[in-house]
Protein backbone atom coordinates (compact mmCIF):
# COMPACT_ATOMS: atom_id res chain seq x y z
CA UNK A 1 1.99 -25.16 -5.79
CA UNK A 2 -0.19 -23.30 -3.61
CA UNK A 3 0.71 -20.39 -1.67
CA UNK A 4 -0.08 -20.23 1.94
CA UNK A 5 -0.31 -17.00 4.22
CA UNK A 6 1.49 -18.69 6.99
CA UNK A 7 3.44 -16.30 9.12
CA UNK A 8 6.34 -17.96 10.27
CA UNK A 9 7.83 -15.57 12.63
CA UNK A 10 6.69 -11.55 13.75
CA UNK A 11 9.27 -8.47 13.16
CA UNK A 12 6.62 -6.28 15.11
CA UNK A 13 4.64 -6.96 18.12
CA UNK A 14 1.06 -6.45 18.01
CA UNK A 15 -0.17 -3.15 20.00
CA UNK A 16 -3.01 -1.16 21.14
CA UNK A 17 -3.58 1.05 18.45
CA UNK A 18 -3.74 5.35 19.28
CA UNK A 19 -7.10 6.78 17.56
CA UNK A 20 -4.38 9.11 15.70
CA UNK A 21 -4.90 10.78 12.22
CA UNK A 22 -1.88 9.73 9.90
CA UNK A 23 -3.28 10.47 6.69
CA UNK A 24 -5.47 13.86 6.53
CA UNK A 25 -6.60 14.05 2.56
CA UNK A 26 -8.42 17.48 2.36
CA UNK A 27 -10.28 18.45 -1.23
CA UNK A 28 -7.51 17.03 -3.38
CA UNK A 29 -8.47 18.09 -7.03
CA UNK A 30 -6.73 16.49 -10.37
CA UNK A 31 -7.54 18.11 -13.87
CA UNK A 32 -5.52 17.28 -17.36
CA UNK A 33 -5.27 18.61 -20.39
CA UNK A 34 -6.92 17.25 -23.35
CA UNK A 35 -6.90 19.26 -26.45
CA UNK A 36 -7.76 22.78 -25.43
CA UNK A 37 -9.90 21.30 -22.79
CA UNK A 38 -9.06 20.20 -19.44
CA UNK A 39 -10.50 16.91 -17.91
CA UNK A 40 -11.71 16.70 -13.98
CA UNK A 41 -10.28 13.20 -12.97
CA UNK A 42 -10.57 14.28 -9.01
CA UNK A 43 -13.35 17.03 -7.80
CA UNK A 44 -12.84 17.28 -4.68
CA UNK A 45 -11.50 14.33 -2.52
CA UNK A 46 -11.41 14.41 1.06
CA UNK A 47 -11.62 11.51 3.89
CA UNK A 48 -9.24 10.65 6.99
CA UNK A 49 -7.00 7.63 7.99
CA UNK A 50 -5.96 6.04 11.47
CA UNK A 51 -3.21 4.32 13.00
CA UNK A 52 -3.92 1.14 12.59
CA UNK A 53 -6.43 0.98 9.68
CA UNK A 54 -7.12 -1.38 6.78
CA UNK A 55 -9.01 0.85 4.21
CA UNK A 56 -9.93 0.01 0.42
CA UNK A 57 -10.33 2.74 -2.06
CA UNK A 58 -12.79 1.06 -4.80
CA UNK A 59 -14.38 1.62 -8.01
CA UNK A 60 -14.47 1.10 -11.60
CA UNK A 61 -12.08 1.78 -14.20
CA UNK A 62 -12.03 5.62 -14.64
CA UNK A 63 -13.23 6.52 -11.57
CA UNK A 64 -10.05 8.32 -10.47
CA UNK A 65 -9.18 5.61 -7.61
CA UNK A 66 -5.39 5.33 -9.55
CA UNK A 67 -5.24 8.80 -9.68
CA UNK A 68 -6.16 9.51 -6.07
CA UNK A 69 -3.33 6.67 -4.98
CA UNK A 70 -0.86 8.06 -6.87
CA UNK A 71 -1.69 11.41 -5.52
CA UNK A 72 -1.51 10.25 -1.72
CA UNK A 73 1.45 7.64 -2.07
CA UNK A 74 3.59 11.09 -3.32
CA UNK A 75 3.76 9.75 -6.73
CA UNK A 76 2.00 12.80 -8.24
CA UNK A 77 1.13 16.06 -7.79
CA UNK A 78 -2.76 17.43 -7.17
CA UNK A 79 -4.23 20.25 -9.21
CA UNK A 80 -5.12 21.43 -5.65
CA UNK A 81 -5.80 20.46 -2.30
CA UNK A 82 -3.76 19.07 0.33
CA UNK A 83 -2.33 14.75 2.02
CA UNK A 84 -1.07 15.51 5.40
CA UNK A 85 0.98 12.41 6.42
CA UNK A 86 1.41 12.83 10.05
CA UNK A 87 0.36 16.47 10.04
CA UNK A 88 2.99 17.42 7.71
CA UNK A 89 1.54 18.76 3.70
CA UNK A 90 3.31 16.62 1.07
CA UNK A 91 1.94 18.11 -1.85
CA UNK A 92 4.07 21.28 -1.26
CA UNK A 93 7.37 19.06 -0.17
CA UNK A 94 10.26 19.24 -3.00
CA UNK A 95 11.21 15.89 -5.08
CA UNK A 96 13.95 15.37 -2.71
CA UNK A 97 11.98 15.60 0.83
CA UNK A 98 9.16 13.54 -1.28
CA UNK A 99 11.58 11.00 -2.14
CA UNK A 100 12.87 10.90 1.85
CA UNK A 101 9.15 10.73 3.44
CA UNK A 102 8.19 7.56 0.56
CA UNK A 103 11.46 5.89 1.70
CA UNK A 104 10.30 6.18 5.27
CA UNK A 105 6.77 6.38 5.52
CA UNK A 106 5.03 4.90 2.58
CA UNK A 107 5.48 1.68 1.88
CA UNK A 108 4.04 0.43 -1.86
CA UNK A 109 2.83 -2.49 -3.28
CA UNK A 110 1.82 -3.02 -7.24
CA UNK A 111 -0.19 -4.92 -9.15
CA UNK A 112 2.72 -5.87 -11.41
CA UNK A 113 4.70 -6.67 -8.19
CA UNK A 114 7.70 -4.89 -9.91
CA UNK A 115 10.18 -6.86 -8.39
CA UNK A 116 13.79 -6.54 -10.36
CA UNK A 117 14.25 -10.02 -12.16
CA UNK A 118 17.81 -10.62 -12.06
CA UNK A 119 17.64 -9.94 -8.57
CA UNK A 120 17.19 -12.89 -5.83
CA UNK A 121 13.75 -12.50 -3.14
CA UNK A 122 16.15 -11.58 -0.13
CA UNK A 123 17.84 -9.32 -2.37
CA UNK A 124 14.78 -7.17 -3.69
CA UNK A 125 13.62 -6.90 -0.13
CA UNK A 126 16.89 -5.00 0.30
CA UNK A 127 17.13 -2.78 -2.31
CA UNK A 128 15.02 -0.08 -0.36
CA UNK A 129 17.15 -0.06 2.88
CA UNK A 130 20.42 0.84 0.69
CA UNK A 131 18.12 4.29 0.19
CA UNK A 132 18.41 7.03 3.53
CA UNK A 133 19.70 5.40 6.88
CA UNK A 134 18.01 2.05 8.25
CA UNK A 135 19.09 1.13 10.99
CA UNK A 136 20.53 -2.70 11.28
CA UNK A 137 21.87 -4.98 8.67
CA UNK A 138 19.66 -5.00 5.36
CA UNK A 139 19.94 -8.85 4.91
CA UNK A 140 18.72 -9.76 8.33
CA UNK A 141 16.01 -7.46 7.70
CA UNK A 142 15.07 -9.17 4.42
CA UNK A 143 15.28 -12.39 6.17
CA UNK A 144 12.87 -11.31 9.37
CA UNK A 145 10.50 -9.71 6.58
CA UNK A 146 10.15 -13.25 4.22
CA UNK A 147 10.05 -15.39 7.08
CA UNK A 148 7.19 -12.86 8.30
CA UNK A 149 5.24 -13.69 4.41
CA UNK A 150 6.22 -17.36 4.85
CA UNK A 151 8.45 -17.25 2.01
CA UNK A 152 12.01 -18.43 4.37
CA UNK A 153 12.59 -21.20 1.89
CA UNK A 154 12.54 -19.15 -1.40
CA UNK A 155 15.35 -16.43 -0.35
CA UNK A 156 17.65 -17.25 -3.16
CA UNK A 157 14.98 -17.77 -5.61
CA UNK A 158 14.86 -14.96 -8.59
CA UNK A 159 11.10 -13.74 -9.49
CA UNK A 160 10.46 -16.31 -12.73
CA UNK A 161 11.55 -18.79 -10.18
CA UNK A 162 8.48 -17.99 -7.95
CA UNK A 163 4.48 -18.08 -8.39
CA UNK A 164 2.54 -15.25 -8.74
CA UNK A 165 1.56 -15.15 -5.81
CA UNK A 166 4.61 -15.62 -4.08
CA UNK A 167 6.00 -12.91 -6.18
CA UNK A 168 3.17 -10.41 -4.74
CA UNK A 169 4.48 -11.82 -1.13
CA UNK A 170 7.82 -10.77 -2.09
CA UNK A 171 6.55 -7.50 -2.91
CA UNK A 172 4.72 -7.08 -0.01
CA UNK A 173 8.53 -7.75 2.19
CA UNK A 174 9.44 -5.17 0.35
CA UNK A 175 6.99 -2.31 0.63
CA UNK A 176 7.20 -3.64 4.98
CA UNK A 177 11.51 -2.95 5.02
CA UNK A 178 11.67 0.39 5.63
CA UNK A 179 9.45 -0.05 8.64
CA UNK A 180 6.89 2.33 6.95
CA UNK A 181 4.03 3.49 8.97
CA UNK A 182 1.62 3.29 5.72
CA UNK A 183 1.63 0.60 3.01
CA UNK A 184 -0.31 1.47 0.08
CA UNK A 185 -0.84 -1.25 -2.43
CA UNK A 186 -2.14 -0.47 -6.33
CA UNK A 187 -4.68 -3.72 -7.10
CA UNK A 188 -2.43 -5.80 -4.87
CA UNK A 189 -4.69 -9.15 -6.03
CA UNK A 190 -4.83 -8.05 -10.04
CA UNK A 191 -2.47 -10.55 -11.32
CA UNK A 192 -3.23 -13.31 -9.08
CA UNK A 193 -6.30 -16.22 -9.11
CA UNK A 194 -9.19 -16.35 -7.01
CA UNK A 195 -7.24 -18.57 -4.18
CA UNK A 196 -4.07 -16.67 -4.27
CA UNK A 197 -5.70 -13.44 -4.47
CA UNK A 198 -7.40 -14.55 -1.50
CA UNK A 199 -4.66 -15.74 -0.14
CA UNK A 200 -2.95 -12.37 -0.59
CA UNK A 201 -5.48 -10.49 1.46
CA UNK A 202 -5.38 -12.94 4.52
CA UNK A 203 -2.02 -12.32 4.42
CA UNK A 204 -2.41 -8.01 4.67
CA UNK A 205 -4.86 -8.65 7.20
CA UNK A 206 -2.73 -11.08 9.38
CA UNK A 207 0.36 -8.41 9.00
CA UNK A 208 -2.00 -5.28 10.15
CA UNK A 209 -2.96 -7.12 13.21
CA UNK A 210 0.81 -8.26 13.53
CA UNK A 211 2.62 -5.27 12.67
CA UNK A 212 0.06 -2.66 14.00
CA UNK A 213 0.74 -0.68 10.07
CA UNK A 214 -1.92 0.78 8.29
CA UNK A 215 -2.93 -0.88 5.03
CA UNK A 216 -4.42 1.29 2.37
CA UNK A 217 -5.51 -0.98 -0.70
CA UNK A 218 -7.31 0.62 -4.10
CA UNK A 219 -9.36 -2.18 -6.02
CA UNK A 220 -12.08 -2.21 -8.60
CA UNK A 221 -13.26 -5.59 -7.26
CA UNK A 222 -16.18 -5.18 -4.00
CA UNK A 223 -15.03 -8.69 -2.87
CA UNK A 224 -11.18 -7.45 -2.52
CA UNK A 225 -12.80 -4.29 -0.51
CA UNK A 226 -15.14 -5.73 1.58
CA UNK A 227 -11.55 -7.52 3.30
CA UNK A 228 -10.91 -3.84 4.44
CA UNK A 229 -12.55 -2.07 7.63
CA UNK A 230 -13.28 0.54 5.59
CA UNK A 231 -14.04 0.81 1.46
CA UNK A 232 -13.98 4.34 0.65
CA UNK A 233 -16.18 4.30 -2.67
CA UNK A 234 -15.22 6.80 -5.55
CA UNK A 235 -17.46 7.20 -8.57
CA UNK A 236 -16.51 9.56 -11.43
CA UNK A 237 -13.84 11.90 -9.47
CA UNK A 238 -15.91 11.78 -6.13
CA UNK A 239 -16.38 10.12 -2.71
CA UNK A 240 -19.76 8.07 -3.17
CA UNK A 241 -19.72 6.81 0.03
CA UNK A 242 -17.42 5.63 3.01
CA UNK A 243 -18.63 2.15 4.31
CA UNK A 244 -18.13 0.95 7.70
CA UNK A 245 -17.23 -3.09 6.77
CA UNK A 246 -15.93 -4.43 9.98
CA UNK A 247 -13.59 -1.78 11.84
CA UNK A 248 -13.15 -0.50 15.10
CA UNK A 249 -13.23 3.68 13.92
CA UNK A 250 -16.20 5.29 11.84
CA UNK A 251 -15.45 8.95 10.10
């Protein structure tokens, strides 16, 4: 079956956009340790992010783009530098105000879709408002948010019970049901064939004009980027260049 990026139904009203800074990455720096060496993944990483925006973060395999989306998502730590997420430094925040800003800020979305198996669609799309204080009643929420994806008729359906692709839609309710003001999403098309990868990025691009959130995807493929307003390319630790694609803001 094919999967479709009809949106049934809108929890969020489209809206004109503030040109507001809610993601400020300033020189962000990640070295390891290998043997008695250390290695440079990130030298120096810094770029901006609007209200609004649908940016890619590509390159190849070892550029550092994993790195840098761990880094900005709260994930991980930098060696140094600083990700301001609405003005406020979480690289200095403790694990438990981390934990409370990813709950409410950040949504994510992975390339392994990481949905729990024994669980049903509604009831992964849950699981993150039973973390802090949401307001409203989680399964409503998780109804609103699959009828949003177009998946309405596949609430009670378990993950092996569901395509790839409608597993990555799934995913995608989830990392929306916190009402997050970013969603940040790890190869989001890596799993998926060329139709329902395609499919998949239709789908981010319908919700960002729906939902007015900013979508922040990291890719090694140019044709997944080029969907984004922006593709931010990094090449061995560095920014390469930031290309203007489609959007309204330039840096």
């Amino acid at each position: 079956m094919d999967d479709t990026t009809t949106i049934q139904n809108a929890s969020a009203s489209p809206s004109i956009h503030e040109h507001k800074i809610v993601m400020d990455v300033r020189n962000i720096t990640k070295s390891l340790p290998l043997g008695r060496e250390r290695i440079d993944i990130l030298k120096g990483i810094s770029f901006q992010i609007f209200n609004g925006d649908f940016v890619s973060i590509v390159g190849p395999s070892g550029s550092g783009k994993s790195t840098l989306l761990g880094i900005i998502a709260g994930l991980d730590n930098p060696s140094s530098g600083q990700v301001l997420i609405d003005g406020v430094d979480i690289t200095t925040m403790t694990e438990g105000k981390l934990a409370t800003v990813r709950n409410s800020k950040i949504g994510m979305v992975f390339q392994a879709y990481n949905l729990i198996p024994t669980l049903t669609a509604q009831e992964n799309v849950e699981v993150p408002l039973y973390v802090g204080k949401h307001p409203g009643s989680p399964s409503t929420r998780a109804k609103e948010l699959l009828g949003l994806v177009g998946l309405s008729h596949r609430l009670t359906h378990r993950p092996s019970q569901l395509s790839g692709g409608e597993q990555q839609r799934v995913a995608i309710a989830r990392a929306l049901s916190t009402d997050p003001a970013i969603v940040i999403a790890d190869e989001p098309t890596g799993n998926l064939d060329a139709k329902n990868g395609e499919n998949v990025l239709q789908l981010i691009a319908d919700l960002r004009s729906q939902t007015g959130k900013t979508f922040i995807i990291a890719t090694h493929d140019p044709v997944v980027a080029s969907h984004a307003d922006r593709a931010i390319r990094i090449v061995d630790g560095l920014i390469a260049a930031i290309d203007e694609i489609g959007g309204r803001i330039t840096q």
